[in-house]
C-alpha atoms as a PDB file:
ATOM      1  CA  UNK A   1     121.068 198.452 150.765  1.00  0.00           C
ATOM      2  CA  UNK A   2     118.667 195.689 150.853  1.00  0.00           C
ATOM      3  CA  UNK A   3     118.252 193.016 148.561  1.00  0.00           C
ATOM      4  CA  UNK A   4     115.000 190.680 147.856  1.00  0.00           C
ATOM      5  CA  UNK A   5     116.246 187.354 148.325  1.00  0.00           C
ATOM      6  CA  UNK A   6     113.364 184.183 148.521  1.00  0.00           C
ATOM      7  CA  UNK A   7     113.594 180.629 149.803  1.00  0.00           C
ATOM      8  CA  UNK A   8     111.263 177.802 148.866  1.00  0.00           C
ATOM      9  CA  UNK A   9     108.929 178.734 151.351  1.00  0.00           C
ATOM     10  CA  UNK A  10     108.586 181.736 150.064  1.00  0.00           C
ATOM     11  CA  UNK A  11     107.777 180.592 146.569  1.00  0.00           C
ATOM     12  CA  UNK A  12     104.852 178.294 147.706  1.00  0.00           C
ATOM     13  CA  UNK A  13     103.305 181.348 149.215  1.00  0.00           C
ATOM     14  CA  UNK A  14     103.683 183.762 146.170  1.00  0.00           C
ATOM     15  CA  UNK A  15     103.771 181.800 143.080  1.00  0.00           C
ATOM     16  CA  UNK A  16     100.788 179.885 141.696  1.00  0.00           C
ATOM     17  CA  UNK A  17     101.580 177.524 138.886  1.00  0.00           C
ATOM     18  CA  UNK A  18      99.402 179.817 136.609  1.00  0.00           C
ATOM     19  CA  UNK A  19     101.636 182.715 136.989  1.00  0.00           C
ATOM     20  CA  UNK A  20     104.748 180.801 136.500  1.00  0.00           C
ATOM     21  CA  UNK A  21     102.929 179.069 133.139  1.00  0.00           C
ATOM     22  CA  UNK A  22     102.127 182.548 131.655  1.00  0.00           C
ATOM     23  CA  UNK A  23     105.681 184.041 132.480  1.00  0.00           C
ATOM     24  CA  UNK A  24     106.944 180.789 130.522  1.00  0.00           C
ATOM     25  CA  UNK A  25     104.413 181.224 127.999  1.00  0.00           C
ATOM     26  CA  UNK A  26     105.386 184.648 127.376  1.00  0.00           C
ATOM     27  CA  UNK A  27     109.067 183.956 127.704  1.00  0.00           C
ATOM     28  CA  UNK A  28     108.431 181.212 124.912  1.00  0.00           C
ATOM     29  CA  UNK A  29     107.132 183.675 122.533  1.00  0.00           C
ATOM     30  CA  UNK A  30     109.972 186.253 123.220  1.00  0.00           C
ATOM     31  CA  UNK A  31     112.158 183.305 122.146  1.00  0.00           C
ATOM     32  CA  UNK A  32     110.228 183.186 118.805  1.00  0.00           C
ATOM     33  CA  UNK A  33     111.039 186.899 118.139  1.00  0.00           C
ATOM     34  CA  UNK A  34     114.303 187.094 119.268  1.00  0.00           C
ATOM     35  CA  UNK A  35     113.942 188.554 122.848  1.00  0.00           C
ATOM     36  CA  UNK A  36     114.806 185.707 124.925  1.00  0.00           C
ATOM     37  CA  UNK A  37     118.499 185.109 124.580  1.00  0.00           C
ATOM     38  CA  UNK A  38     119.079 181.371 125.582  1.00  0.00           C
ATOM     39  CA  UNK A  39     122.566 180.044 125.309  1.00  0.00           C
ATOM     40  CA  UNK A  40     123.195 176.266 125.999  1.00  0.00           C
ATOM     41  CA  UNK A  41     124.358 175.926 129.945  1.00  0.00           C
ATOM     42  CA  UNK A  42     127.991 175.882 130.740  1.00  0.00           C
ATOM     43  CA  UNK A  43     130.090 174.140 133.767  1.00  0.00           C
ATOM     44  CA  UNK A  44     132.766 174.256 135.363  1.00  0.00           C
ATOM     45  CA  UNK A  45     134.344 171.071 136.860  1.00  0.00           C
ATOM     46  CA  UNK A  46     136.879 169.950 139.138  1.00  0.00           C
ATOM     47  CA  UNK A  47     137.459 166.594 140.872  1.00  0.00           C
ATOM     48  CA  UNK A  48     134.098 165.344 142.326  1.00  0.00           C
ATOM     49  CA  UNK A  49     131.459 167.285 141.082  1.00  0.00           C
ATOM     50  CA  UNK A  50     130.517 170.298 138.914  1.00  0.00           C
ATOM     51  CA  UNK A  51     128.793 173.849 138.765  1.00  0.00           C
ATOM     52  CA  UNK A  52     126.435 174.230 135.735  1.00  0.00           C
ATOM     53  CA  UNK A  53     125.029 177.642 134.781  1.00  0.00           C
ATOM     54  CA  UNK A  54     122.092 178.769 132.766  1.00  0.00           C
ATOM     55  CA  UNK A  55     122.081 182.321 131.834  1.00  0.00           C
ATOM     56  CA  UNK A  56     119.622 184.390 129.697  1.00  0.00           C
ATOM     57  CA  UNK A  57     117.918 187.521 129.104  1.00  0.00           C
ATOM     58  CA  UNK A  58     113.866 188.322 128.011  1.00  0.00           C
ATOM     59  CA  UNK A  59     113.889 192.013 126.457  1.00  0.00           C
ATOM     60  CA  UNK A  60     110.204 191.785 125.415  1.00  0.00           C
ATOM     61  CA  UNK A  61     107.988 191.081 128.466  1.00  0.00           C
ATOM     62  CA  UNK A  62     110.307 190.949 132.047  1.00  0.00           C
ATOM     63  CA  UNK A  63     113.314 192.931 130.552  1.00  0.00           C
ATOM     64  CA  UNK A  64     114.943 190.639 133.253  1.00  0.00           C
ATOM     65  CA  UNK A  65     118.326 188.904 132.306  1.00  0.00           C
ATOM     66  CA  UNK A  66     120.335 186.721 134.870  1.00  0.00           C
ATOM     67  CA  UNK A  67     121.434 183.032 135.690  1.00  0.00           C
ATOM     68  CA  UNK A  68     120.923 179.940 137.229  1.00  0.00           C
ATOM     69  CA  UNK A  69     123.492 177.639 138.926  1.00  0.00           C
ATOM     70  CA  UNK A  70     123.380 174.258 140.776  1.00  0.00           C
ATOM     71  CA  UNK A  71     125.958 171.590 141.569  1.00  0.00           C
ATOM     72  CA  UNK A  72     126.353 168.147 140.001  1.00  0.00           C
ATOM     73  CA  UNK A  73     128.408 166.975 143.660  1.00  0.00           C
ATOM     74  CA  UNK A  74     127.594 163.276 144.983  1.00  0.00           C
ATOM     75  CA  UNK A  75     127.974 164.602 148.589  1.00  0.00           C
ATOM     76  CA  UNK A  76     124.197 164.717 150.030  1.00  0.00           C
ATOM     77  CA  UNK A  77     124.643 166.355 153.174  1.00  0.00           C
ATOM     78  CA  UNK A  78     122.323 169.733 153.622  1.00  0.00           C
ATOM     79  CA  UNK A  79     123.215 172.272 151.633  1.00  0.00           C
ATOM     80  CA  UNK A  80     123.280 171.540 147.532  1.00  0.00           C
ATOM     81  CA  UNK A  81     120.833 174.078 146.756  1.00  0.00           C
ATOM     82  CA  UNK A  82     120.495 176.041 143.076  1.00  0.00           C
ATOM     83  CA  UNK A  83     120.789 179.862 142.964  1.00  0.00           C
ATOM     84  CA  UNK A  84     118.950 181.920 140.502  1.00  0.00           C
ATOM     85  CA  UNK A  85     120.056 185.559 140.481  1.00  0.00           C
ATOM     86  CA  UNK A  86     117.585 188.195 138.678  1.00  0.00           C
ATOM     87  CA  UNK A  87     119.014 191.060 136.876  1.00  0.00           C
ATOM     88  CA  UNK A  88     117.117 194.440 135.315  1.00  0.00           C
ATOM     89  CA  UNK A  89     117.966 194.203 131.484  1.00  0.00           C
ATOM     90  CA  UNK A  90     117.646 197.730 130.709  1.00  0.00           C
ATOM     91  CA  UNK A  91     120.156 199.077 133.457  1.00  0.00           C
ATOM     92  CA  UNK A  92     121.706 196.010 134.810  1.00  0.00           C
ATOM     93  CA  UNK A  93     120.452 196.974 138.665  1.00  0.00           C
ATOM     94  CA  UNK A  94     120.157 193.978 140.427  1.00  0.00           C
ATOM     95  CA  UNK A  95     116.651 193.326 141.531  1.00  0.00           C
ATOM     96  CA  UNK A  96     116.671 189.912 143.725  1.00  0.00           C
ATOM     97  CA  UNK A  97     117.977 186.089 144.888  1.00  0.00           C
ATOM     98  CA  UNK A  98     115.847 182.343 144.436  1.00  0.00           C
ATOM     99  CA  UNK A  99     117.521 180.032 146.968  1.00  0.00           C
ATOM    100  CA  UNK A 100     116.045 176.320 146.819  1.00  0.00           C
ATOM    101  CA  UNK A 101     115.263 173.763 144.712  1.00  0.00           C
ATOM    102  CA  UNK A 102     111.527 174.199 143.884  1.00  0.00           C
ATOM    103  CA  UNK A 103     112.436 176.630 140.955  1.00  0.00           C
ATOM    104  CA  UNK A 104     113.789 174.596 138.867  1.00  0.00           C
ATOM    105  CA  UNK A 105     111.302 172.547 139.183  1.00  0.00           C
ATOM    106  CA  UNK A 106     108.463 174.910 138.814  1.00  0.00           C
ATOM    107  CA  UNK A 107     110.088 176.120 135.522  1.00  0.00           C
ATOM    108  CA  UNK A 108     110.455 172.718 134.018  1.00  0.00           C
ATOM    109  CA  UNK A 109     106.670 171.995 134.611  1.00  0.00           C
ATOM    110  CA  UNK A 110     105.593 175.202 133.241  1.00  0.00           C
ATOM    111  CA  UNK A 111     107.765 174.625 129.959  1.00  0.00           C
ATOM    112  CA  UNK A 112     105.491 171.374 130.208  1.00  0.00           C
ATOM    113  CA  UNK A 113     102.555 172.550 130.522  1.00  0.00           C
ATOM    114  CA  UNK A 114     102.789 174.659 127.404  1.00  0.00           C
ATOM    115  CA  UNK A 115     104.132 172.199 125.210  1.00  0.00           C
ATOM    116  CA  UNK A 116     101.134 169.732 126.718  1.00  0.00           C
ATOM    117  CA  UNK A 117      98.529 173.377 125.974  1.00  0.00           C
ATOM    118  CA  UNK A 118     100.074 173.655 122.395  1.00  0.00           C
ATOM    119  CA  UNK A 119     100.002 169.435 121.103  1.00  0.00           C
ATOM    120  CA  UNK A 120      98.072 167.535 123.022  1.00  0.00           C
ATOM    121  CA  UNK A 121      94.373 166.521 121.950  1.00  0.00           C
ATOM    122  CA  UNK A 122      91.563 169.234 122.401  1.00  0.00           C
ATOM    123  CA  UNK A 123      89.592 166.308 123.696  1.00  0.00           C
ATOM    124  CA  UNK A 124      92.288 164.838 126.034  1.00  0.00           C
ATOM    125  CA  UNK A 125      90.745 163.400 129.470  1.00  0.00           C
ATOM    126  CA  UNK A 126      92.992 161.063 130.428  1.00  0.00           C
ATOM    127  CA  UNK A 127      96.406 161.882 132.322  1.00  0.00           C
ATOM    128  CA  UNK A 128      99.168 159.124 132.735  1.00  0.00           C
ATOM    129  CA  UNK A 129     102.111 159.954 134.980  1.00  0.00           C
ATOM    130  CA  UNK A 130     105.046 157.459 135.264  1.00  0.00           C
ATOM    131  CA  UNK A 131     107.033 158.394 138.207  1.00  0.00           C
ATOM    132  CA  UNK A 132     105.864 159.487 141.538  1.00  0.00           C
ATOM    133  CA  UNK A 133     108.851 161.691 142.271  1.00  0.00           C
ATOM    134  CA  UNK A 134     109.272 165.442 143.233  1.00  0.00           C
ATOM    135  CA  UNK A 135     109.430 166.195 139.614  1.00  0.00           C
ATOM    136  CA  UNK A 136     105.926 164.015 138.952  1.00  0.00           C
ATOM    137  CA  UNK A 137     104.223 166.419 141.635  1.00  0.00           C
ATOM    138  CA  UNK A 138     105.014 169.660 140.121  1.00  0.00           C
ATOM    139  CA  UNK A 139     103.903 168.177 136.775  1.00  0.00           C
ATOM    140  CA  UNK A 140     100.456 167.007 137.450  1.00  0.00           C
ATOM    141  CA  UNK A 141      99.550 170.935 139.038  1.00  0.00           C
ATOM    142  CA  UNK A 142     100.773 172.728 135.212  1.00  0.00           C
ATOM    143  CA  UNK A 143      99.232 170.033 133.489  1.00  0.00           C
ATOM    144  CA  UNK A 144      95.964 170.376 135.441  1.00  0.00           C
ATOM    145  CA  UNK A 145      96.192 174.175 135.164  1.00  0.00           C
ATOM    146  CA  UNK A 146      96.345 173.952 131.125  1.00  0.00           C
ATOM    147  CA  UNK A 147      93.696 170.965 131.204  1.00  0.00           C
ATOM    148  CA  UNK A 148      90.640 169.644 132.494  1.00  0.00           C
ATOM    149  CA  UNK A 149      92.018 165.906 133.115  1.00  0.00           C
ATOM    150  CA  UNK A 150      88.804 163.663 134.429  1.00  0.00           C
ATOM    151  CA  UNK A 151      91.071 160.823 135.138  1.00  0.00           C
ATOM    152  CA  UNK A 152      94.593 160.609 136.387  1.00  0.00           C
ATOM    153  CA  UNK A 153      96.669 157.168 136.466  1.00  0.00           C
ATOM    154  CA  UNK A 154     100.236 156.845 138.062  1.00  0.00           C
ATOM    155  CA  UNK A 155     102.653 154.045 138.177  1.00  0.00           C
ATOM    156  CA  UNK A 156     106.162 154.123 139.796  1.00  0.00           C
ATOM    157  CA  UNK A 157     108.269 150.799 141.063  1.00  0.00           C
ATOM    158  CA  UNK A 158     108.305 151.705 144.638  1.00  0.00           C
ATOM    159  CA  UNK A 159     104.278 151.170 145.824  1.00  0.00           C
ATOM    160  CA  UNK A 160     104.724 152.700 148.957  1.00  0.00           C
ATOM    161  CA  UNK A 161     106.041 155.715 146.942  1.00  0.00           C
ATOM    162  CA  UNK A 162     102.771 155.761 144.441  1.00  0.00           C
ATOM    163  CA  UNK A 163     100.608 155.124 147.348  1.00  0.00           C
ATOM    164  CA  UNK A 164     102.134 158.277 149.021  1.00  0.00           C
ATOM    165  CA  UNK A 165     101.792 160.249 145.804  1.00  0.00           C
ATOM    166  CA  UNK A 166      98.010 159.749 145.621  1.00  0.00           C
ATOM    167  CA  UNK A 167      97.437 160.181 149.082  1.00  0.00           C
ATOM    168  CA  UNK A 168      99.175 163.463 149.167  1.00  0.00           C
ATOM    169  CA  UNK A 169      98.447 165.147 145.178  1.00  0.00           C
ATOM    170  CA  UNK A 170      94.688 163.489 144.941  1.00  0.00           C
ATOM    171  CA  UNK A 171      93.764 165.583 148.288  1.00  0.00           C
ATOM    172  CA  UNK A 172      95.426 168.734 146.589  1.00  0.00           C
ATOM    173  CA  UNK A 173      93.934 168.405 142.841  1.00  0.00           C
ATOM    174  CA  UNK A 174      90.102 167.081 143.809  1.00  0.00           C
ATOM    175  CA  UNK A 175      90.304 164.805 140.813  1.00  0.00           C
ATOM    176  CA  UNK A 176      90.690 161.319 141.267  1.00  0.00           C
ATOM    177  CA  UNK A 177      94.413 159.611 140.961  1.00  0.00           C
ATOM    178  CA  UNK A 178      94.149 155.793 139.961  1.00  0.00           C
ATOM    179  CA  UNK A 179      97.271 153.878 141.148  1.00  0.00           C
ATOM    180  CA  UNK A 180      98.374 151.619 138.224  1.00  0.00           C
ATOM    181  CA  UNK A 181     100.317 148.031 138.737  1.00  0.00           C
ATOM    182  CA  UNK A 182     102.321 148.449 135.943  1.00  0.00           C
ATOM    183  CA  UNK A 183     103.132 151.301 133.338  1.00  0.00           C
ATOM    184  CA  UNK A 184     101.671 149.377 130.446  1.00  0.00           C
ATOM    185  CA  UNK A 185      98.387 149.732 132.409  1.00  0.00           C
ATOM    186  CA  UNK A 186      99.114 153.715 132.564  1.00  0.00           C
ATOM    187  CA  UNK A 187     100.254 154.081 129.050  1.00  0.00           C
ATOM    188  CA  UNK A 188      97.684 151.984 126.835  1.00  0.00           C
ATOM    189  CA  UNK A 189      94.705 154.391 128.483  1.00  0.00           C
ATOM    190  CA  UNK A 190      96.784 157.850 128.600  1.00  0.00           C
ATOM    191  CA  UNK A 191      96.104 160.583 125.893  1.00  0.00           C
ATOM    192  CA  UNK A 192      98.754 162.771 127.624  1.00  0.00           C
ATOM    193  CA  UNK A 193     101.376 160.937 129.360  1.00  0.00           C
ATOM    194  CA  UNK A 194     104.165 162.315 131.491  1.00  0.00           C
ATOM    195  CA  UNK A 195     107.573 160.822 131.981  1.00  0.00           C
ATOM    196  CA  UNK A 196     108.844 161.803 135.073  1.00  0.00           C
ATOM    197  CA  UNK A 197     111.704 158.711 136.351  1.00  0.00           C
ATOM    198  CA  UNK A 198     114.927 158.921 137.075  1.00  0.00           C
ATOM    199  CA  UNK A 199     115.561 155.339 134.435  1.00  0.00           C
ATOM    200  CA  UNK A 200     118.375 155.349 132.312  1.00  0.00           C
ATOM    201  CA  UNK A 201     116.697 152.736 130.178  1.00  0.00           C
ATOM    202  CA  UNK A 202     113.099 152.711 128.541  1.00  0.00           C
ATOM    203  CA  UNK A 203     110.179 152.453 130.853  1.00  0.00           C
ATOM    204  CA  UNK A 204     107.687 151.118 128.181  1.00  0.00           C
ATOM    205  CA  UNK A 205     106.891 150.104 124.731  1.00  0.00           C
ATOM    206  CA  UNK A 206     106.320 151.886 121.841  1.00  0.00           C
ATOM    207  CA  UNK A 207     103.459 149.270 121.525  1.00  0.00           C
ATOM    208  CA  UNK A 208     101.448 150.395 124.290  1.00  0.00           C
ATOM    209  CA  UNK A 209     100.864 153.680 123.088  1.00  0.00           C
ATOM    210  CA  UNK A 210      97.165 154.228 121.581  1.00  0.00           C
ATOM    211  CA  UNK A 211      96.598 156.601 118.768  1.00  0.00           C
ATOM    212  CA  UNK A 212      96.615 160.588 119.472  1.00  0.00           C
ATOM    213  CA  UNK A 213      98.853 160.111 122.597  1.00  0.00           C
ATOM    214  CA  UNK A 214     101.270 163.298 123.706  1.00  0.00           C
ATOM    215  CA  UNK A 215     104.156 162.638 125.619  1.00  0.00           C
ATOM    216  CA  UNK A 216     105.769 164.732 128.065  1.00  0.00           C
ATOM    217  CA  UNK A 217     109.748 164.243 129.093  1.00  0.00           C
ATOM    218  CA  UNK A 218     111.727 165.964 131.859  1.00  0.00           C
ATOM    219  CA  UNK A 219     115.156 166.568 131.023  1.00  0.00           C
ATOM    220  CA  UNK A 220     118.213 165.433 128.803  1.00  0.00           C
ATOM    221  CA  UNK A 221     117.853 161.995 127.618  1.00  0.00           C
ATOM    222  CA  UNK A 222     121.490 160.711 126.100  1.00  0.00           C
ATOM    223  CA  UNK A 223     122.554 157.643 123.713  1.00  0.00           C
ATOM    224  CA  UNK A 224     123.643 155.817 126.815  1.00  0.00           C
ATOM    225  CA  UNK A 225     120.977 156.196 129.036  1.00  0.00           C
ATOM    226  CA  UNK A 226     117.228 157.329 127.989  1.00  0.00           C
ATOM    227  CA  UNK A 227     113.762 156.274 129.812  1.00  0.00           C
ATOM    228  CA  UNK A 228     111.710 156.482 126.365  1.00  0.00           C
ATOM    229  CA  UNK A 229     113.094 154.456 123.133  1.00  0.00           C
ATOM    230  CA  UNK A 230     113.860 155.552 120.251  1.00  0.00           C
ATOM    231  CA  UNK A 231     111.077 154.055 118.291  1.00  0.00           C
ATOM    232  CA  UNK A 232     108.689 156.349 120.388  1.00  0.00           C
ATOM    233  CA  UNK A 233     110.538 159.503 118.662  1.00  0.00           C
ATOM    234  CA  UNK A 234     110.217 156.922 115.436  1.00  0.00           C
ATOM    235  CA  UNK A 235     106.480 156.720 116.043  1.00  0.00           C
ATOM    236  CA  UNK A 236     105.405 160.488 116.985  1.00  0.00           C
ATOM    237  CA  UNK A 237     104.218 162.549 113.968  1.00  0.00           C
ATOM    238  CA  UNK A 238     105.677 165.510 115.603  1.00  0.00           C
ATOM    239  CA  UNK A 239     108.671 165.866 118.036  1.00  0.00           C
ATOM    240  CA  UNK A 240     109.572 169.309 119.352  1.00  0.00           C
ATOM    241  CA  UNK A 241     111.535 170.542 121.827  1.00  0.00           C
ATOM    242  CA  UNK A 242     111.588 173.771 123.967  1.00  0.00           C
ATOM    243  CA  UNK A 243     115.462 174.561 122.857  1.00  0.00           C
ATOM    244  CA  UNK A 244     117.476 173.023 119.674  1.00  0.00           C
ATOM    245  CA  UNK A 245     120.625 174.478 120.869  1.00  0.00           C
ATOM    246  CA  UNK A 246     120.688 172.808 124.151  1.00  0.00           C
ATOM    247  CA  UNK A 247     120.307 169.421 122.404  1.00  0.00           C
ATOM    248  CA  UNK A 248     122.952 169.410 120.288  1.00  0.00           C
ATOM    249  CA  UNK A 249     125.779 171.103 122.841  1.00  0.00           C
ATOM    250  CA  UNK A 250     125.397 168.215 125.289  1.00  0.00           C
ATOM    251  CA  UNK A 251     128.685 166.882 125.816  1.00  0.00           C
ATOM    252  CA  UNK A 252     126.919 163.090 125.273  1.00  0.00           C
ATOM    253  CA  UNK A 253     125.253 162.744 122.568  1.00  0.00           C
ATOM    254  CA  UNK A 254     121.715 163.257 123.185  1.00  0.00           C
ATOM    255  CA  UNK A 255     119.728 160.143 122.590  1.00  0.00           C
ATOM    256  CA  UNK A 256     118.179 161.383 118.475  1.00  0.00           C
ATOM    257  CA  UNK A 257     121.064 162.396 117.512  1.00  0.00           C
ATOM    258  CA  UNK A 258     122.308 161.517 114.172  1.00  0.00           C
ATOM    259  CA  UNK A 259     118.557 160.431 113.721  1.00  0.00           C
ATOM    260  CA  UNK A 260     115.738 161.267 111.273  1.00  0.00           C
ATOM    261  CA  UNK A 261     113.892 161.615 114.018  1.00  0.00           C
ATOM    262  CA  UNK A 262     116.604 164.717 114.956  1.00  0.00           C
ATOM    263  CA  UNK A 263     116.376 166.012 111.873  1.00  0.00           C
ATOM    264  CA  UNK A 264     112.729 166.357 112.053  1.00  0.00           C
ATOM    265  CA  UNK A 265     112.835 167.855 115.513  1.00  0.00           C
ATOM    266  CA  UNK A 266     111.045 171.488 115.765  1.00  0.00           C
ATOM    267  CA  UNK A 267     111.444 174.191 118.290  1.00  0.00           C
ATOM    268  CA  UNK A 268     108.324 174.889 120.979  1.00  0.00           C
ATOM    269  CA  UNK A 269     108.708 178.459 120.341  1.00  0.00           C
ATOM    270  CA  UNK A 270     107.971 177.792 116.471  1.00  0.00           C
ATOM    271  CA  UNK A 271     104.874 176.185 117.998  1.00  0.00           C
ATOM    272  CA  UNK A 272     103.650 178.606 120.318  1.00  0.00           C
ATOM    273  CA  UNK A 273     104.119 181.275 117.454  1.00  0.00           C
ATOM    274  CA  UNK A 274     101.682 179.063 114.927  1.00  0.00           C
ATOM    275  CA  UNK A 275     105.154 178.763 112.708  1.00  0.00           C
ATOM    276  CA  UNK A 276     105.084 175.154 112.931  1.00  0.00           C
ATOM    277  CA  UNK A 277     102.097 172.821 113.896  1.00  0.00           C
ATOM    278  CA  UNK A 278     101.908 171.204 116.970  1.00  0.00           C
ATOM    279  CA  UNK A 279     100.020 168.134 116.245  1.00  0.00           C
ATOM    280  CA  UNK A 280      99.136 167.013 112.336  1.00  0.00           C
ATOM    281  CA  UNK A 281      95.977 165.379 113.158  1.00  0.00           C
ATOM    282  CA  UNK A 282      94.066 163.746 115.557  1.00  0.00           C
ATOM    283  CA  UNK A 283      95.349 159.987 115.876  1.00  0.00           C
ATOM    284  CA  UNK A 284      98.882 161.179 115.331  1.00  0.00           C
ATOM    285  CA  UNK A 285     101.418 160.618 118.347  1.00  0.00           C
ATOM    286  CA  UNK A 286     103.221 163.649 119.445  1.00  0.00           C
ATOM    287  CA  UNK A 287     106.797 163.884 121.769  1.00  0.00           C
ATOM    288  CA  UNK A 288     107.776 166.440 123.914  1.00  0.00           C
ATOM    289  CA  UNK A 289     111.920 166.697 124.772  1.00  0.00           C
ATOM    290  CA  UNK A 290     111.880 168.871 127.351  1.00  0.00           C
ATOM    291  CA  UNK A 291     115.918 170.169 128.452  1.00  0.00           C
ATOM    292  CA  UNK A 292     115.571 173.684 129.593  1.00  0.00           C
ATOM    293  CA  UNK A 293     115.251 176.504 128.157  1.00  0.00           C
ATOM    294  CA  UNK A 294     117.696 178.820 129.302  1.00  0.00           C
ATOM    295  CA  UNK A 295     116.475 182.256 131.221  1.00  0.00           C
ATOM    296  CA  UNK A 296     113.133 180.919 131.732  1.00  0.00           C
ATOM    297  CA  UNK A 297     114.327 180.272 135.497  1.00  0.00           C
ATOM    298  CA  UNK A 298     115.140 183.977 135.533  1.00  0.00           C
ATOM    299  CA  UNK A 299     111.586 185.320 134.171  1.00  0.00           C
ATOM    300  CA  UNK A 300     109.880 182.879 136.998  1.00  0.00           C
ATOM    301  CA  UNK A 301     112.263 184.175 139.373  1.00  0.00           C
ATOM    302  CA  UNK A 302     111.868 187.283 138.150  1.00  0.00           C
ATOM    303  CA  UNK A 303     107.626 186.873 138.571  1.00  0.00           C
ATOM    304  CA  UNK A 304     108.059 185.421 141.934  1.00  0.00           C
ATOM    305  CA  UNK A 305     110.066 189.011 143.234  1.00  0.00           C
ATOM    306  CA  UNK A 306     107.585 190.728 141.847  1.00  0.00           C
ATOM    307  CA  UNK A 307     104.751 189.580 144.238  1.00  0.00           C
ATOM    308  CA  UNK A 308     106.782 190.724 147.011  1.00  0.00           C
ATOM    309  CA  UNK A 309     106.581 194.574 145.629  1.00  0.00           C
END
């Protein structure tokens, strides 16, 4: 028997990052019903590093249920590479293999691009990006799908890493990319602003934020290390993210918890619904926690297999 398995190569030829937005979309709104099944991740550890699973099942759209698994190992020789493993959730017949590292990473930026469609500004025309990373490159393609951005400003420490990032993403996106000296500069003229770093402390100031700003995070952000303060949460009018469980079965705290600002925390499928409101008004500041919502890698996986036949 043969068996569908795709690499990263084959995902930049058969997934655009519209289809992977509307499978997330989709997958989002199954959540709200009760057809996407998302359990908080699990690992399993030994001495010097870790696997961590995702699993989860969509009933409504995909009927696809499966998993996801990468390694948390220090080693970075070739090879550390996340698997995400596509099952039929009416029979259980296994329908294909993602091998790479671009799925993740296309998932994450279509859960992005959502929350951005659902609480940023109708109006928004300016795009901030903080980071210049593989994650930052994903992220500026979904928000640009969801989003007519006229201006686009980026800011990382490393200039010849910025400089590379505009070179490369302002010949792919045909709008123009304005490389920033500092982050205050990208985050006092944002109305949507991404966080995509790798910093373990805050990367700007509550301060700098103007009135009607969304903000976009990638990932878990703990107590102990956290690139946005707390006084943003304290500041946004509305804080969602795209699952509740996740955040409180970290085994650090996350970095609202025990808060007010937890407490007031709503889910992105209660959003996407029209249960709960995205944005309260037009000068409000809104805050995105993204930290993966679990079988959203299988549905993308799951739409990427498909355009194979």
């Amino acid at each position: 028997m043969k068996y569908r398995i795709l690499t990263d190569a084959d995902l930049k030829r058969v997934l655009s990052v519209e289809k992977a937005i509307d499978a997330v979309e989709r997958a989002i709104l199954a959540h709200a019903s009760g057809e996407l099944m998302a359990p908080p991740r699990f690992s399993v550890s030994v001495d010097h590093g870790a696997l961590v699973f995702t699993a989860g099942a969509e009933t409504l759209h995909s009927q696809t249920i499966g998993f996801r698994v990468y390694d948390t190992f220090q080693d970075s020789s070739p090879g550390h590479v996340q698997l995400v493993a596509v099952f039929d959730s009416r029979t259980g017949r296994f329908k294909g293999l993602v091998i790479g590292n671009m799925l993740g990473a296309i998932r994450t930026a279509a859960i992005n691009a959502v929350a951005l469609k659902y609480m940023a500004r109708p109006d928004a025309k300016f795009l901030g990006i903080l980071g210049s990373g593989f994650q930052a490159r994903f992220h500026l393609r979904a928000a640009l799908a969801v989003r007519p951005f006229e201006q686009i400003a980026v800011y990382s420490p490393t200039p010849e890493h910025r400089e590379a990032f505009v070179a490369e993403m302002e010949a792919e996106v045909r709008v123009p990319i304005r490389v920033e000296q500092s982050p205050e500069d990208v985050v006092r003229n944002a109305d949507v602003l991404i966080c995509a770093t790798t910093s373990r402390t805050p990367v700007f100031d509550a301060k700098w934020l103007k009135p009607g700003t969304h903000i976009n995070t990638i990932g878990p952000k703990f107590k102990d290390a956290h690139e946005i303060s707390r006084e943003v949460a304290r500041k946004s009018e509305v804080i969602v993210t795209d699952s509740l469980a996740q955040v409180d079965a970290y085994s650090r705290p996350f970095f609202l918890a025990d808060t007010l600002e937890r407490e007031r925390m709503i889910g992105l499928s209660d959003v996407v619904a029209g249960r709960q409101a995205g944005r309260l008004s037009d000068s409000g500041v809104t805050l995105f926690c993204s930290v993966g919502l679990a079988g959203t890698e299988v549905v993308v996986a799951n739409e990427a297999l498909k355009e194979l036949g």
